[in-house]
Protein backbone atom coordinates (compact mmCIF):
# COMPACT_ATOMS: atom_id res chain seq x y z
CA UNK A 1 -0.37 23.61 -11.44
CA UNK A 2 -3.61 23.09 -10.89
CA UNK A 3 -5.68 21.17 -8.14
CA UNK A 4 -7.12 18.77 -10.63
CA UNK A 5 -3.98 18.54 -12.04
CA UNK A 6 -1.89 17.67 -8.91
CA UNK A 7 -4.28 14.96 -7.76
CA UNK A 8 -4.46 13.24 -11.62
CA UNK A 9 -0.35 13.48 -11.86
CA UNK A 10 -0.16 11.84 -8.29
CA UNK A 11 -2.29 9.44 -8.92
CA UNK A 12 -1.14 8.28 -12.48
CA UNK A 13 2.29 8.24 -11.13
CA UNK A 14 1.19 5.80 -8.27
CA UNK A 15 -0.95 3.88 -10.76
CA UNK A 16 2.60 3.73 -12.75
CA UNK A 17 4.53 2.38 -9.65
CA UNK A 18 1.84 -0.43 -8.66
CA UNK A 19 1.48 -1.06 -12.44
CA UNK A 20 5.08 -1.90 -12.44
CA UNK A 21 5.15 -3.97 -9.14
CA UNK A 22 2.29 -6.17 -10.08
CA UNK A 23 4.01 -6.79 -13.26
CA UNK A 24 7.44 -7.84 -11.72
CA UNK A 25 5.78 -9.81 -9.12
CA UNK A 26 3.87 -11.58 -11.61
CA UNK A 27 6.81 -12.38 -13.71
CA UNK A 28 8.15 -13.99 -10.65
CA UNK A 29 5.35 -16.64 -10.43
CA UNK A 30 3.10 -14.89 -7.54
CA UNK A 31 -0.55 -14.60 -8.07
CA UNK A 32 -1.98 -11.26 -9.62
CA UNK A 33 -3.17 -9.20 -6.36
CA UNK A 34 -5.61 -6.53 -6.91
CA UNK A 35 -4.33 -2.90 -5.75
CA UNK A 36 -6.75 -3.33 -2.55
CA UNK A 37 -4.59 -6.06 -1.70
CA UNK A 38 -1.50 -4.51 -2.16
CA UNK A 39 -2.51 -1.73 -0.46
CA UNK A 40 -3.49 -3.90 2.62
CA UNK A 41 0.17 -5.53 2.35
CA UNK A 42 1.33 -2.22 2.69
CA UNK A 43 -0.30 -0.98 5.77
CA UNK A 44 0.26 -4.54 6.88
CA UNK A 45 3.89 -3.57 6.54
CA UNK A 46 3.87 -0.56 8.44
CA UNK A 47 2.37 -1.80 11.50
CA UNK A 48 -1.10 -1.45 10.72
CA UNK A 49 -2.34 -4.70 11.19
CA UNK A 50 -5.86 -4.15 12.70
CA UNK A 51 -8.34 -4.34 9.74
CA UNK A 52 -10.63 -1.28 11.04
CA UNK A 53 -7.07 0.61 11.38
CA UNK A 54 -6.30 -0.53 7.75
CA UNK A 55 -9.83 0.96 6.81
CA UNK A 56 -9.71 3.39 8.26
CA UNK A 57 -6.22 4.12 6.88
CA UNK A 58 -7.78 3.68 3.19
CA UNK A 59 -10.74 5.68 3.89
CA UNK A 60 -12.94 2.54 3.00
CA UNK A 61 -15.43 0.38 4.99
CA UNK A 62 -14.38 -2.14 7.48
CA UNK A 63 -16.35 -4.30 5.40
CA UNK A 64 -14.72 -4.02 2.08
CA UNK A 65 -11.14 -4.35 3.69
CA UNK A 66 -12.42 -7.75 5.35
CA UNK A 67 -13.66 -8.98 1.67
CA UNK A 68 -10.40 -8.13 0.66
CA UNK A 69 -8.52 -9.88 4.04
CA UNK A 70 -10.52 -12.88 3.40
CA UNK A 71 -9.51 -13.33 -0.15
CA UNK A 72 -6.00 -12.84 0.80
CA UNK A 73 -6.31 -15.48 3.63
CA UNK A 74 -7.48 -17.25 0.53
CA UNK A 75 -4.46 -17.31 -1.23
CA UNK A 76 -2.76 -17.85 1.14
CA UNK A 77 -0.77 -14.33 1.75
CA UNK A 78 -1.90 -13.25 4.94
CA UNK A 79 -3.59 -14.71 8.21
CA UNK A 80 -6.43 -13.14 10.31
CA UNK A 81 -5.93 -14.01 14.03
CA UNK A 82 -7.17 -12.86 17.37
CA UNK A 83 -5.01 -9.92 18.76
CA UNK A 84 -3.22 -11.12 21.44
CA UNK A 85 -3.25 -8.07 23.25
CA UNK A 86 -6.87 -7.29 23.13
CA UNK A 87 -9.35 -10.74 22.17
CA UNK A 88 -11.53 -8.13 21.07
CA UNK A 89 -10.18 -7.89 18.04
CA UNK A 90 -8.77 -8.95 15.24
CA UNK A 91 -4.83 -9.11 13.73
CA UNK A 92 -3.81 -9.20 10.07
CA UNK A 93 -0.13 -10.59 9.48
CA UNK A 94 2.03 -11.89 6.72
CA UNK A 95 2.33 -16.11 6.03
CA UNK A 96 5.26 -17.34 5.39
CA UNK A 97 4.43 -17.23 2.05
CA UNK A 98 3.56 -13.53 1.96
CA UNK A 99 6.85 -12.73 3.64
CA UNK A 100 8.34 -14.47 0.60
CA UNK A 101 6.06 -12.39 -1.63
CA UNK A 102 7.02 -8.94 0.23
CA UNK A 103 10.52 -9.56 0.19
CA UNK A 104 9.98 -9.95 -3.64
CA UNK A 105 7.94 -6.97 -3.66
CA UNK A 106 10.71 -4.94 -2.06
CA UNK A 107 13.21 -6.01 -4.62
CA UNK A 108 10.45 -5.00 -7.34
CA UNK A 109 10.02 -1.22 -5.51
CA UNK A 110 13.97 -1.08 -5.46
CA UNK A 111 13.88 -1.49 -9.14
CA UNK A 112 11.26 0.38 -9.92
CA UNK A 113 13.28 3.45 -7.90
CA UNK A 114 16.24 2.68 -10.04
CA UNK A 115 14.54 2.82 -12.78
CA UNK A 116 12.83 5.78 -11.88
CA UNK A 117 16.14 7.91 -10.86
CA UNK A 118 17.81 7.00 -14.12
CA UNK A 119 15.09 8.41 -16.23
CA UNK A 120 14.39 11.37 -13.90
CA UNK A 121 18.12 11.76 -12.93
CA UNK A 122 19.59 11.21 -9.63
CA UNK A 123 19.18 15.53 -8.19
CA UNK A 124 15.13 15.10 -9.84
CA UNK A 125 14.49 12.00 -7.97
CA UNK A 126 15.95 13.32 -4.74
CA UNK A 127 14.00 16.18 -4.58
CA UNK A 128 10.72 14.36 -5.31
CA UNK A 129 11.56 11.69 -2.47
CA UNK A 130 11.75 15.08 -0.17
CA UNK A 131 8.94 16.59 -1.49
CA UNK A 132 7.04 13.84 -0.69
CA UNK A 133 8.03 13.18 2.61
CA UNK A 134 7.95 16.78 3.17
CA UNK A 135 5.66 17.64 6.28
CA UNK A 136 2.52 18.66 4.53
CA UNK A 137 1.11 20.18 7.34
CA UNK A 138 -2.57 19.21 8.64
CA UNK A 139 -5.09 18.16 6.49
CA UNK A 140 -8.12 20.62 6.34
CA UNK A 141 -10.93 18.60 8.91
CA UNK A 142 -14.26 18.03 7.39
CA UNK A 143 -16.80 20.43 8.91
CA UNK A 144 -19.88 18.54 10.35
CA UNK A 145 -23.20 20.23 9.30
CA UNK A 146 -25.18 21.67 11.74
């Protein structure tokens, strides 16, 4: 396969799983999130709850992820506190209501999976879990010019 390829196939498929989440969420009554947003939940769900960590994580600007924060705080989603480990900075973290809306969101993913094996069958969709969580190895590091 080839490079451009690999990263269009990825990237359709993910398109295809968020696609699919939005959609089931949104048949549930939430409130259409953008795929920013959802990828902030995300992180948010992993531990990453600093928004500089979160940009970082994205590979966009602190700013952008705090325009995206503050129109989840918004909605009501997700709260932006003080950490209390270090006042310096800032904490992301689920409401109540986002809790609600993850737990949702994890019944949506489980679906989707289903879904997914049954069309793919159950020894296809195994071995593209592993692949994916496969170690990859180290990224190549981006040479600074001198």
């Amino acid at each position: 396969m080839h490079t451009n390829q690999l990263i269009i196939a990825l990237f359709q498929r993910f398109c295809w799983l968020d696609e699919g989440l939005q959609a089931r969420l949104h048949n549930r009554g939430w409130p259409d999130v953008s795929r920013p947003q959802s990828m902030v939940m995300t992180n948010i769900v992993t531990g990453i709850v600093r928004p500089s960590d979160i940009a970082r994580n994205l590979g966009v600007s602190r700013q952008a992820i705090h325009s995206t924060i503050n129109q989840m705080v918004a909605v009501g989603i997700v709260a932006l506190e003080p950490d209390p480990d270090d006042r310096r900075h800032m904490v992301v973290s689920l409401t109540e209501t986002g809790a609600r809306m993850r737990q949702d969101a994890q019944h949506a993913m489980d679906a989707l999976s289903d879904q997914l094996a049954e069309r793919l069958g159950q020894d296809r969709f195994a071995e593209l879990i592993a692949t994916l969580e496969a170690d990859w190895g180290d990224n190549i590091e981006r040479e600074d010019p001198d």
